[in-house]
Protein backbone atom coordinates (compact mmCIF):
# COMPACT_ATOMS: atom_id res chain seq x y z
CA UNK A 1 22.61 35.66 -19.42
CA UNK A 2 23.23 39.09 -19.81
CA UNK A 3 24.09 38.75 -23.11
CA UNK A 4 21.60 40.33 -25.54
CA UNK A 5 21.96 37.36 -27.95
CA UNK A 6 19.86 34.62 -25.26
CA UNK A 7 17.16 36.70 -24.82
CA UNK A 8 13.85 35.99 -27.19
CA UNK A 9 12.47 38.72 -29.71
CA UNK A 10 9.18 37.99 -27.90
CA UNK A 11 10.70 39.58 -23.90
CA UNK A 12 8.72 42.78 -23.78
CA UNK A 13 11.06 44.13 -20.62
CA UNK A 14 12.56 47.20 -21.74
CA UNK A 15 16.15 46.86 -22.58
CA UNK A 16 17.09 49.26 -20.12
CA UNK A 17 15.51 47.38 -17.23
CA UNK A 18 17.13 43.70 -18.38
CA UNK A 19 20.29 43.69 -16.31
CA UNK A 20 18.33 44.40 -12.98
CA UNK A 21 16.33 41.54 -13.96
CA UNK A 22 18.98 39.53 -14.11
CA UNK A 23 20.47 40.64 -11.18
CA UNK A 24 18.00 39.90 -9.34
CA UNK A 25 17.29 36.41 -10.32
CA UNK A 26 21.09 35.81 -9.72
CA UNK A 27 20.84 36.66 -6.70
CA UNK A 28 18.00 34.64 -5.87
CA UNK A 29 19.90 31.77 -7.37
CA UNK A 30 23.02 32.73 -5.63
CA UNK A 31 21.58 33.34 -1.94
CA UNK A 32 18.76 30.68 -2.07
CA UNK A 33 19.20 27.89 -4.79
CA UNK A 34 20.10 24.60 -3.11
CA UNK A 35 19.31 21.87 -5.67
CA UNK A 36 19.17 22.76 -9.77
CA UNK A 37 17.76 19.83 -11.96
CA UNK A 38 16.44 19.69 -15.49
CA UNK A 39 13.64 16.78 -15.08
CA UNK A 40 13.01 16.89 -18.88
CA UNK A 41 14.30 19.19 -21.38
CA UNK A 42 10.97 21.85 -21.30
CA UNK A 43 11.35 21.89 -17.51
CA UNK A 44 13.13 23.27 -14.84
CA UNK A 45 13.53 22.50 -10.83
CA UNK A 46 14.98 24.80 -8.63
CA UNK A 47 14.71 24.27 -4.92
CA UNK A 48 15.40 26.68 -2.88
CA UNK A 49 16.28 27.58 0.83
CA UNK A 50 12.63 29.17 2.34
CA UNK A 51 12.82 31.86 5.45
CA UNK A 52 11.36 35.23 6.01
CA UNK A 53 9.78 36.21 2.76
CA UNK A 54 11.32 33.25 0.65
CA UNK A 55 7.73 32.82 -0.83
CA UNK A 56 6.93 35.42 -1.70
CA UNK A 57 9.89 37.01 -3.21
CA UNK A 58 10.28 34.11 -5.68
CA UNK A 59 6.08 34.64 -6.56
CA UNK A 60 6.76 37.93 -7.06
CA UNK A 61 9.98 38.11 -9.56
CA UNK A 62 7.95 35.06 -11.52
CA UNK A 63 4.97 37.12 -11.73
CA UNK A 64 7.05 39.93 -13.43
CA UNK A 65 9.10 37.70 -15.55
CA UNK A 66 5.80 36.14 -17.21
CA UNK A 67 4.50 39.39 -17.47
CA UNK A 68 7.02 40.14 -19.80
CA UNK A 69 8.14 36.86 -20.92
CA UNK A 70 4.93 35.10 -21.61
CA UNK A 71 6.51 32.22 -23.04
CA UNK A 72 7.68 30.99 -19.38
CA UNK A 73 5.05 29.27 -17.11
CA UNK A 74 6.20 29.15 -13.39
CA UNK A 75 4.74 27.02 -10.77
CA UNK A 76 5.58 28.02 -7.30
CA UNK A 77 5.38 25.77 -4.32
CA UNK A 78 5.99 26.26 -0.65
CA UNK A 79 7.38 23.72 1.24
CA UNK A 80 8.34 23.48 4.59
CA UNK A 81 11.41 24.69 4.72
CA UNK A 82 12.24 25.20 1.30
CA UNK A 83 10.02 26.70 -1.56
CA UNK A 84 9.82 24.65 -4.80
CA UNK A 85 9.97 26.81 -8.19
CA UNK A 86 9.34 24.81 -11.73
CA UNK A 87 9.97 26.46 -14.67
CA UNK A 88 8.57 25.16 -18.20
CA UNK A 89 9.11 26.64 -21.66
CA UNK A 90 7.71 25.80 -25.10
CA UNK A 91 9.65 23.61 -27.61
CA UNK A 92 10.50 27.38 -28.87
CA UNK A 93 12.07 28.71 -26.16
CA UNK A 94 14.32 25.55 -25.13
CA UNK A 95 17.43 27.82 -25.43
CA UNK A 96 16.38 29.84 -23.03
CA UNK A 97 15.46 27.49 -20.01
CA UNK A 98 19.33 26.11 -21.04
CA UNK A 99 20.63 29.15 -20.61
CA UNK A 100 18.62 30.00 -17.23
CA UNK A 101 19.80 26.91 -16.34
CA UNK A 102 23.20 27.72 -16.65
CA UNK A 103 23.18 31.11 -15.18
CA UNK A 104 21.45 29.58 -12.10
CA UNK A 105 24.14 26.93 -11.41
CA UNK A 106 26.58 29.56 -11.85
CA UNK A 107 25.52 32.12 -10.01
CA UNK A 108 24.78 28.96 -7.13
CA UNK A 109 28.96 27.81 -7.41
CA UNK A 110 30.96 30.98 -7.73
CA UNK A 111 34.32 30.13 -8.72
């Protein structure tokens, strides 16, 4: 994912300011991601482990990443002990999701 090539002509995040965004979401993924699955090709499921701020964190970095890639639509929903994040894309941007996908499993099972 921190390859130039995945990301979309249409991010507006300043170059600069792409590998902290990545770095953040892996560590999201890599300190809270418990279950990864991809219930249609469009859509995304990541649950993760909740806790002190767990909610909002995760509202937060989605609320930056659509404000700069408008092509994702998050949904983000608290559970009891877990927070729930979905993650759609247009038909467009399937490559992406994939490749979220991928960096989120990853980043989940370090070798």
């Amino acid at each position: 994912m921190t390859d130039p090539a995945w990301v979309p002509q249409s991010c507006t995040l300043p170059t600069e300011e792409r590998p902290l965004r990545v770095a953040e979401w892996e560590a999201l993924f890599s300190e809270r991601l418990t279950v990864l699955s991809r219930p249609e090709p469009l859509h995304l499921r990541l649950d993760l482990a909740g806790g002190p701020g767990a909610v909002a964190r995760v509202r937060d970095l989605a609320k930056r990443e659509s404000g700069c890639c408008s092509f994702f639509t998050f949904t983000v929903t608290p559970g009891e002990d877990s927070v729930h994040l979905d993650i759609t894309v247009d038909q467009a941007h399937e490559a992406v999701l994939a490749a979220l996908a991928v960096r989120a499993g990853a980043a989940r099972d370090p070798r």
